[in-house]
N, C-alpha and C. Protein backbone atom coordinates (compact mmCIF):
# COMPACT_ATOMS: atom_id res chain seq x y z
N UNK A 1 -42.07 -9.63 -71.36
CA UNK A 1 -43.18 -9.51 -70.42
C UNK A 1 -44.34 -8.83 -71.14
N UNK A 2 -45.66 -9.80 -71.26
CA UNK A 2 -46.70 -8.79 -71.31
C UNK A 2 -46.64 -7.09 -71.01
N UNK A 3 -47.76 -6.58 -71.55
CA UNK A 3 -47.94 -5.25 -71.36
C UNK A 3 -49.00 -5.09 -70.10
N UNK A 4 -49.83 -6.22 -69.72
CA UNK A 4 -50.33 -6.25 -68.60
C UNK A 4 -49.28 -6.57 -67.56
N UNK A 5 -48.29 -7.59 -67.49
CA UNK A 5 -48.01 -8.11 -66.68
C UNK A 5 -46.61 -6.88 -66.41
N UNK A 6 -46.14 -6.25 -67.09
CA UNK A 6 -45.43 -5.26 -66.89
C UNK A 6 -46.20 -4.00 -66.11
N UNK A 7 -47.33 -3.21 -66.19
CA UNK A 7 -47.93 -2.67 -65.93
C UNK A 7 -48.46 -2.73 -64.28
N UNK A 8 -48.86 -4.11 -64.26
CA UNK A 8 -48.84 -5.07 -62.64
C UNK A 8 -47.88 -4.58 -62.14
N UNK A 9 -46.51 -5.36 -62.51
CA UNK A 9 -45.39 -5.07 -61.58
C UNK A 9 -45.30 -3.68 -61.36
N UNK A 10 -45.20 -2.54 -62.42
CA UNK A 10 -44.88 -1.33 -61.69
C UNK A 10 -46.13 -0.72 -60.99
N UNK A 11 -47.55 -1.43 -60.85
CA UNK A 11 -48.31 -0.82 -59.91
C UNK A 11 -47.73 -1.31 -58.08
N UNK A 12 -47.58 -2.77 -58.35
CA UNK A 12 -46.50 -3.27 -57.32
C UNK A 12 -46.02 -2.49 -56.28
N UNK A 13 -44.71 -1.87 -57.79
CA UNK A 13 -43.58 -1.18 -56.64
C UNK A 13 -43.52 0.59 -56.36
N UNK A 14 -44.82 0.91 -57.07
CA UNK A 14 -45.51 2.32 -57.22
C UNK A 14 -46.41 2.09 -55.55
N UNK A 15 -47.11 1.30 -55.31
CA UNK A 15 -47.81 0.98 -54.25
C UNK A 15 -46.72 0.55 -53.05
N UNK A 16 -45.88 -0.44 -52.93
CA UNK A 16 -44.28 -0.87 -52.07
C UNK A 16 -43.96 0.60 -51.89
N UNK A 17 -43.53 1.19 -53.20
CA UNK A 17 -42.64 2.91 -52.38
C UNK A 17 -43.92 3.72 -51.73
N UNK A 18 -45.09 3.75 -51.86
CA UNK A 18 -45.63 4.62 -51.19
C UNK A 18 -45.83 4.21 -49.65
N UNK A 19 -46.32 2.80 -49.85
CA UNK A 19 -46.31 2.26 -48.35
C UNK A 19 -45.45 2.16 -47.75
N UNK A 20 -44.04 2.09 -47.97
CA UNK A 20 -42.80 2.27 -47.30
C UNK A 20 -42.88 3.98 -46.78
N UNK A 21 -43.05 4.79 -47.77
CA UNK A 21 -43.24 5.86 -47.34
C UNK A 21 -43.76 6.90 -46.34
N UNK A 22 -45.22 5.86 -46.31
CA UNK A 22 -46.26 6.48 -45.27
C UNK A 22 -45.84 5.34 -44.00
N UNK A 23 -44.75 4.56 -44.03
CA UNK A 23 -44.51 3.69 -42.73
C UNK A 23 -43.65 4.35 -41.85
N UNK A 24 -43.01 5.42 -42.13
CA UNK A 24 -42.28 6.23 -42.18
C UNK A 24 -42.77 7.45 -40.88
N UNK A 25 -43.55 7.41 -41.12
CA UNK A 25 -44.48 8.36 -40.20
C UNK A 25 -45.59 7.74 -38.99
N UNK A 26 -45.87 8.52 -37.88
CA UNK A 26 -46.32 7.38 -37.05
C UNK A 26 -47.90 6.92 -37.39
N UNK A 27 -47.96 6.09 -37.05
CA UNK A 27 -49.02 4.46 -37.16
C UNK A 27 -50.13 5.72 -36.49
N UNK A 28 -51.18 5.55 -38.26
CA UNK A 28 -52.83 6.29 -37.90
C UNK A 28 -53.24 5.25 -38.75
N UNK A 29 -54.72 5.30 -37.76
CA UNK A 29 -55.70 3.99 -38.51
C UNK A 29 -56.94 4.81 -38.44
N UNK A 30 -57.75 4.18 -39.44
CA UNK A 30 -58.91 4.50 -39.30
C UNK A 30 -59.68 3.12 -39.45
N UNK A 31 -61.23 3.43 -38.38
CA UNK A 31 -61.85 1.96 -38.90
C UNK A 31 -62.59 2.04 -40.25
N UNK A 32 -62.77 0.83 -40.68
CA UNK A 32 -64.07 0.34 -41.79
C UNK A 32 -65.00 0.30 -41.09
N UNK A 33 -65.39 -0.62 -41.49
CA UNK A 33 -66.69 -1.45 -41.50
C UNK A 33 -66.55 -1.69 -39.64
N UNK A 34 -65.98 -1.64 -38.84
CA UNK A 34 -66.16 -2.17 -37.81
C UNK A 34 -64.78 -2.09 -36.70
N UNK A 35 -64.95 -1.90 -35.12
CA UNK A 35 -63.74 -1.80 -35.06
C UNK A 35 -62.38 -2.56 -35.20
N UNK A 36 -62.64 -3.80 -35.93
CA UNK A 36 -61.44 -4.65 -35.70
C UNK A 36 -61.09 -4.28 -37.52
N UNK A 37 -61.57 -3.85 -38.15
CA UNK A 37 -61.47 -3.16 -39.47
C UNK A 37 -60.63 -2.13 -39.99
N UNK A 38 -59.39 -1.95 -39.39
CA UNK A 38 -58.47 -0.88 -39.45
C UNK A 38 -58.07 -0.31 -40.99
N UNK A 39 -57.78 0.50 -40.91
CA UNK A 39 -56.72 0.84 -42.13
C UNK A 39 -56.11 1.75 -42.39
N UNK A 40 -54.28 1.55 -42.15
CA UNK A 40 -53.57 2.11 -41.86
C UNK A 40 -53.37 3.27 -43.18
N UNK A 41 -52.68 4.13 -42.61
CA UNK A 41 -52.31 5.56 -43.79
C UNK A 41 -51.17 4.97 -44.90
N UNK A 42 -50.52 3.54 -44.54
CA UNK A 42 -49.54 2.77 -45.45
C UNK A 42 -50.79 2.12 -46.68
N UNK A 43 -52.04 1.77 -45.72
CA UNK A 43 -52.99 1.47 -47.02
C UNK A 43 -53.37 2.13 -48.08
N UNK A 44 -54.28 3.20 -47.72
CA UNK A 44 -54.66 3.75 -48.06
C UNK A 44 -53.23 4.74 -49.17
N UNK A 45 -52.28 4.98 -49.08
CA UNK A 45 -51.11 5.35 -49.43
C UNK A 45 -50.71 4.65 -50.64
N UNK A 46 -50.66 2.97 -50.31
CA UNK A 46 -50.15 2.41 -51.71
C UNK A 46 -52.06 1.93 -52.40
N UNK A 47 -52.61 1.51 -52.02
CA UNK A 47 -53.77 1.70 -53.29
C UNK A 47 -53.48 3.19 -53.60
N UNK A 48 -54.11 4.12 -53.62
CA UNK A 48 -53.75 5.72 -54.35
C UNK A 48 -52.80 5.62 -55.32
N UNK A 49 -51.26 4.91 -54.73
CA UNK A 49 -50.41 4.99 -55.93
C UNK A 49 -50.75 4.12 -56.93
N UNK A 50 -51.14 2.60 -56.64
CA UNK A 50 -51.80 1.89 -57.45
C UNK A 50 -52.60 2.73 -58.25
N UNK A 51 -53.56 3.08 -57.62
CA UNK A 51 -54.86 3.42 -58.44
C UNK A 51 -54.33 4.29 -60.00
N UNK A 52 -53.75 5.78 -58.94
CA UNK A 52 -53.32 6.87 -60.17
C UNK A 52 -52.57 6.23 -61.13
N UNK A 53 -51.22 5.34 -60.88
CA UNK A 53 -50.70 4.93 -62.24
C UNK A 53 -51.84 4.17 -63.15
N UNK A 54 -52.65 3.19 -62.57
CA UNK A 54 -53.66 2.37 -63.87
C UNK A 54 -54.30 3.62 -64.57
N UNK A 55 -54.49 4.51 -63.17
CA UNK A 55 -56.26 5.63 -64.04
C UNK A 55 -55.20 6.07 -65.84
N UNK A 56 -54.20 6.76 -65.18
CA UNK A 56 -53.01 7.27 -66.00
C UNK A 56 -52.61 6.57 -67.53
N UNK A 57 -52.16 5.32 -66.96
CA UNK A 57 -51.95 4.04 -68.19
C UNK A 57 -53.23 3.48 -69.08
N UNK A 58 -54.37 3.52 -67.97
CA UNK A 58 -55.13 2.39 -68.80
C UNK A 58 -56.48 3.37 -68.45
N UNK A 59 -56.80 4.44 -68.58
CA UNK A 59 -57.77 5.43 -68.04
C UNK A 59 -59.50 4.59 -68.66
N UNK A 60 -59.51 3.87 -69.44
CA UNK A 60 -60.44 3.08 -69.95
C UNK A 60 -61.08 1.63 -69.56
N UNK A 61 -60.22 1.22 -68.46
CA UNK A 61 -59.95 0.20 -67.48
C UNK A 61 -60.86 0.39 -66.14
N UNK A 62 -61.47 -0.72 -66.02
CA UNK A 62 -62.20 -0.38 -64.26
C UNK A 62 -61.39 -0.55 -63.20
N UNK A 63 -61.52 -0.23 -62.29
CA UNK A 63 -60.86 -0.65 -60.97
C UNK A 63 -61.93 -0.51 -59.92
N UNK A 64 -61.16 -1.99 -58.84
CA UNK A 64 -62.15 -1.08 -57.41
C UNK A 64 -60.76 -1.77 -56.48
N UNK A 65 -60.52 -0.90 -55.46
CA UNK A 65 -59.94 -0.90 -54.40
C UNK A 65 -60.70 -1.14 -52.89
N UNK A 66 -59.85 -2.06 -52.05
CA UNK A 66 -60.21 -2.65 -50.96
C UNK A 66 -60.28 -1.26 -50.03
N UNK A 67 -59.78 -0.30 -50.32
CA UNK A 67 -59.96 1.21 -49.67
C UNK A 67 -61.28 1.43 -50.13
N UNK A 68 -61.59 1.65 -51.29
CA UNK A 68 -62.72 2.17 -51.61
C UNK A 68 -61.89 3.40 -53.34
N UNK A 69 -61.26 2.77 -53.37
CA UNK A 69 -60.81 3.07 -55.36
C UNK A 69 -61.81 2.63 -55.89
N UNK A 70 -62.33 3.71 -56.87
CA UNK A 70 -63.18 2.75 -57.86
C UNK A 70 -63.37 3.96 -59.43
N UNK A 71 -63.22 2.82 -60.48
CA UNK A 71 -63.41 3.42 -61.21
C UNK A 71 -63.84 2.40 -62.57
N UNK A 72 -65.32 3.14 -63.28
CA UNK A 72 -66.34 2.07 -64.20
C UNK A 72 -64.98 1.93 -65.44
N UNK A 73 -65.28 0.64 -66.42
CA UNK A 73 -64.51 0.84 -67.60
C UNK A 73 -64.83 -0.43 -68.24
N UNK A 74 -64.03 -0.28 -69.21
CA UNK A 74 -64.73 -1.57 -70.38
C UNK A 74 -64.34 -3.02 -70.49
N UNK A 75 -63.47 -3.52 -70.96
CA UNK A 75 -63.50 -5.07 -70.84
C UNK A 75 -62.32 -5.70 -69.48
N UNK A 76 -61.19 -4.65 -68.97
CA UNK A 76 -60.58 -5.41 -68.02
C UNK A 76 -61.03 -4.61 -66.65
N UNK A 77 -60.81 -5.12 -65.51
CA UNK A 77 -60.85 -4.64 -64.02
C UNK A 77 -59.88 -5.16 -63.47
N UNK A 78 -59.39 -4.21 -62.80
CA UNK A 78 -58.05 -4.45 -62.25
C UNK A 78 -58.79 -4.00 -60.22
N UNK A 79 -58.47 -5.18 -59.69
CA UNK A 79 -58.71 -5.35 -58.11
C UNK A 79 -57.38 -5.22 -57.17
N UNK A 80 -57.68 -4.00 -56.46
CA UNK A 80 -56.37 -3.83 -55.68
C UNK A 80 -56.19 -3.88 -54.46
N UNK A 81 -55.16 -4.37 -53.61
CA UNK A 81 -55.60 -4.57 -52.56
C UNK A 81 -54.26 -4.55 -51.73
N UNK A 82 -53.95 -2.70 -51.83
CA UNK A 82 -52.69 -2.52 -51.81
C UNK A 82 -51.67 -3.50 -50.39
N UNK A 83 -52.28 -3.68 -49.65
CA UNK A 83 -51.17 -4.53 -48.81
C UNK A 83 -52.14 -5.33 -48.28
């Protein structure tokens, strides 16, 4: 397996255990953009884990998250969009 495509998968199941985690606890939303725009604490929960392992692995790497993750960097961007 690639070193990207390895990296993917464990943002995956780094993001899967957190959102399992925060499912765990009872159902809070907050809106976006609007009220039919929710987003649950399972979201917001697995992007974060997403996010910290790339910042961690690839700290030179951009990201932006459908939460609002973001971070500038040089030739790859990684788009997350934890569930």
């Amino acid at each position: 397996m690639s070193d990207d495509l390895d990296l993917a998968a464990r943002a995956v199941r780094a993001g899967a255990d957190a959102a399992l985690r925060a499912a765990q606890e009872p159902l809070d939303t907050t809106e976006k953009a609007s009220p039919s725009d929710l987003v649950t604490r399972a979201d917001a929960a697995a992007e974060a884990a997403i996010a910290a392992l790339l910042r961690a692995e690839r700290p030179g790497d951009a990201l932006v998250g459908e939460e609002g993750a973001r971070a500038a960097g040089g030739r790859r961007r990684w788009t997350i969009d934890g569930i």
